[in-house]
Protein backbone atom coordinates (compact mmCIF):
# COMPACT_ATOMS: atom_id res chain seq x y z
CA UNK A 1 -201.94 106.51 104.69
CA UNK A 2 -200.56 103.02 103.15
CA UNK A 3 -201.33 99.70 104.93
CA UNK A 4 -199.25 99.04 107.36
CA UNK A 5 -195.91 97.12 107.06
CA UNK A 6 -195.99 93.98 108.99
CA UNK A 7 -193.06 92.26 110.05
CA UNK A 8 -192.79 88.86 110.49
CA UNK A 9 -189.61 88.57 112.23
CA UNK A 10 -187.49 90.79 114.69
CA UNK A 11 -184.99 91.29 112.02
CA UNK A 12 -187.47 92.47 109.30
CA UNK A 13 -188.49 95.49 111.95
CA UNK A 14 -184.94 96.20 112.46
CA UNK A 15 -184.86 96.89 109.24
CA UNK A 16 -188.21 98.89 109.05
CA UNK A 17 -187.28 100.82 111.60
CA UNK A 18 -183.28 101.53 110.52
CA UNK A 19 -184.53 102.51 106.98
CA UNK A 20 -187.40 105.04 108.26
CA UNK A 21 -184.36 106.26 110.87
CA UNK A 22 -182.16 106.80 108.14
CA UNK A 23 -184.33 108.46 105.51
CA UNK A 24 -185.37 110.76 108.15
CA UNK A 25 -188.99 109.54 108.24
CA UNK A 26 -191.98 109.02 110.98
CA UNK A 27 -192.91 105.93 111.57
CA UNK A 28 -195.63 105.01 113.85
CA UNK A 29 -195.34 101.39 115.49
CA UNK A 30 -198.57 99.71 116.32
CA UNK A 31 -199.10 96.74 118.55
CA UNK A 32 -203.09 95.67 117.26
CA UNK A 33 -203.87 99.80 117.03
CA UNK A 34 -206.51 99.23 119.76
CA UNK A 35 -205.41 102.83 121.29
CA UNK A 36 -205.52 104.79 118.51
CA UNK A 37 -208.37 106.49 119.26
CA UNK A 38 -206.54 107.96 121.93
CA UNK A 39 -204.94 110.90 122.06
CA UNK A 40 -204.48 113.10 118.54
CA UNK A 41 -204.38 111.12 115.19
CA UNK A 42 -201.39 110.80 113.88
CA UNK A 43 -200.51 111.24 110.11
CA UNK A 44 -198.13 110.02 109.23
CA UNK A 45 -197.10 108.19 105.75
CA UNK A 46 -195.76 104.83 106.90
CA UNK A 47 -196.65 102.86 109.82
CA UNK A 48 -195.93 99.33 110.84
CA UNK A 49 -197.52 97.31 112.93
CA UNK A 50 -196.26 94.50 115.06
CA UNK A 51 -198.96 91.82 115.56
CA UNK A 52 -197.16 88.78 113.97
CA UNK A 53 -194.36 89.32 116.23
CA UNK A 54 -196.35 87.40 119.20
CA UNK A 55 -195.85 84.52 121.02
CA UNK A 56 -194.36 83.90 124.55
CA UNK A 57 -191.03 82.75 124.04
CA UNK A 58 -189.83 82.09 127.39
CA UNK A 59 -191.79 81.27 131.01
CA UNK A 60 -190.43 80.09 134.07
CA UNK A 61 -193.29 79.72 136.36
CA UNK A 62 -191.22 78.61 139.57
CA UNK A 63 -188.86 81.54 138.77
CA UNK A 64 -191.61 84.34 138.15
CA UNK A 65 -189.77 84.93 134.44
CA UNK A 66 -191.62 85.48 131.68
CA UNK A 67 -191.04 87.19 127.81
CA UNK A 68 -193.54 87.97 125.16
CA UNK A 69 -192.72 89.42 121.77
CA UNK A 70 -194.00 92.68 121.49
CA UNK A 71 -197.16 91.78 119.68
CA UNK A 72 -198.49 89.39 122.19
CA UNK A 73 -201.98 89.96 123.18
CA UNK A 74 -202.09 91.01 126.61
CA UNK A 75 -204.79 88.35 127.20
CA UNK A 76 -202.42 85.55 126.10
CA UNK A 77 -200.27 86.69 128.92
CA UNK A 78 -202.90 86.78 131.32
CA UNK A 79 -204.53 83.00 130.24
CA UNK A 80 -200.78 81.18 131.09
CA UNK A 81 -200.20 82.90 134.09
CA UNK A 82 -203.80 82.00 135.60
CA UNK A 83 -203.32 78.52 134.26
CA UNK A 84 -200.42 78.33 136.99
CA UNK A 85 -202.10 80.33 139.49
CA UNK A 86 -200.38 83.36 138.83
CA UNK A 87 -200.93 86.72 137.90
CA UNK A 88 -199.12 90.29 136.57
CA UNK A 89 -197.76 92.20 139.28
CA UNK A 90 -199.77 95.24 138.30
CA UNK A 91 -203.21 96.00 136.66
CA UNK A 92 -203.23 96.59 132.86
CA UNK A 93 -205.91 98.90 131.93
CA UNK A 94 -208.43 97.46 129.67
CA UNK A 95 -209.46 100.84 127.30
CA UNK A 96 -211.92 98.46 125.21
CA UNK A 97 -215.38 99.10 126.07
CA UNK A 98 -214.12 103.41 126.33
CA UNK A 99 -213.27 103.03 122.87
CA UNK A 100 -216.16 101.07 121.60
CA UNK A 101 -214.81 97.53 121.48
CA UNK A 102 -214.53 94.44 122.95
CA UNK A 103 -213.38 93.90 126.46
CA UNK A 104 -209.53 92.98 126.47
């Protein structure tokens, strides 16, 4: 398989993604690929993956709002919502040390 494409912007994986749609082709999306390992492998011959899309964009502590680009680490999340004493509404599972890495 090819290295991954990596988009930069939301518009560039538009793209990605309209292009693979319209040539009829697979395309796997990855967040960091930290989950691979689960399930079958795929094989596919293009595969992009979404980690420079990250950052929190918008978070309204007093109004419980919060969005995160799809490549935000799920620890980033976690770190500004304990730094105002809050907390996700529901327990991510943390796969790391199953699959042989770190923790988070």
């Amino acid at each position: 398989m090819a290295e991954p494409l990596r988009p930069s912007t939301a518009d560039e994986l538009r793209d990605l993604v309209a292009g693979a749609l319209a040539a009829g082709t697979p395309l796997e999306v990855l967040g960091r690929g930290s989950k691979r390992a689960l399930g079958r492998p795929l094989e596919l011959e293009r595969s992009v993956q979404v980690d420079r899309l990250a950052g929190i964009g918008l978070y309204e502590p007093e109004e419980l709002v919060m969005s995160a680009a799809c490549g935000t680490p799920l620890v980033e999340i976690e770190a500004l919502l304990a730094a105002n004493q809050q907390q996700l509404a529901f327990e991510p599972p943390d796969y790391g040390a199953l699959l042989g890495g770190e923790p988070g």
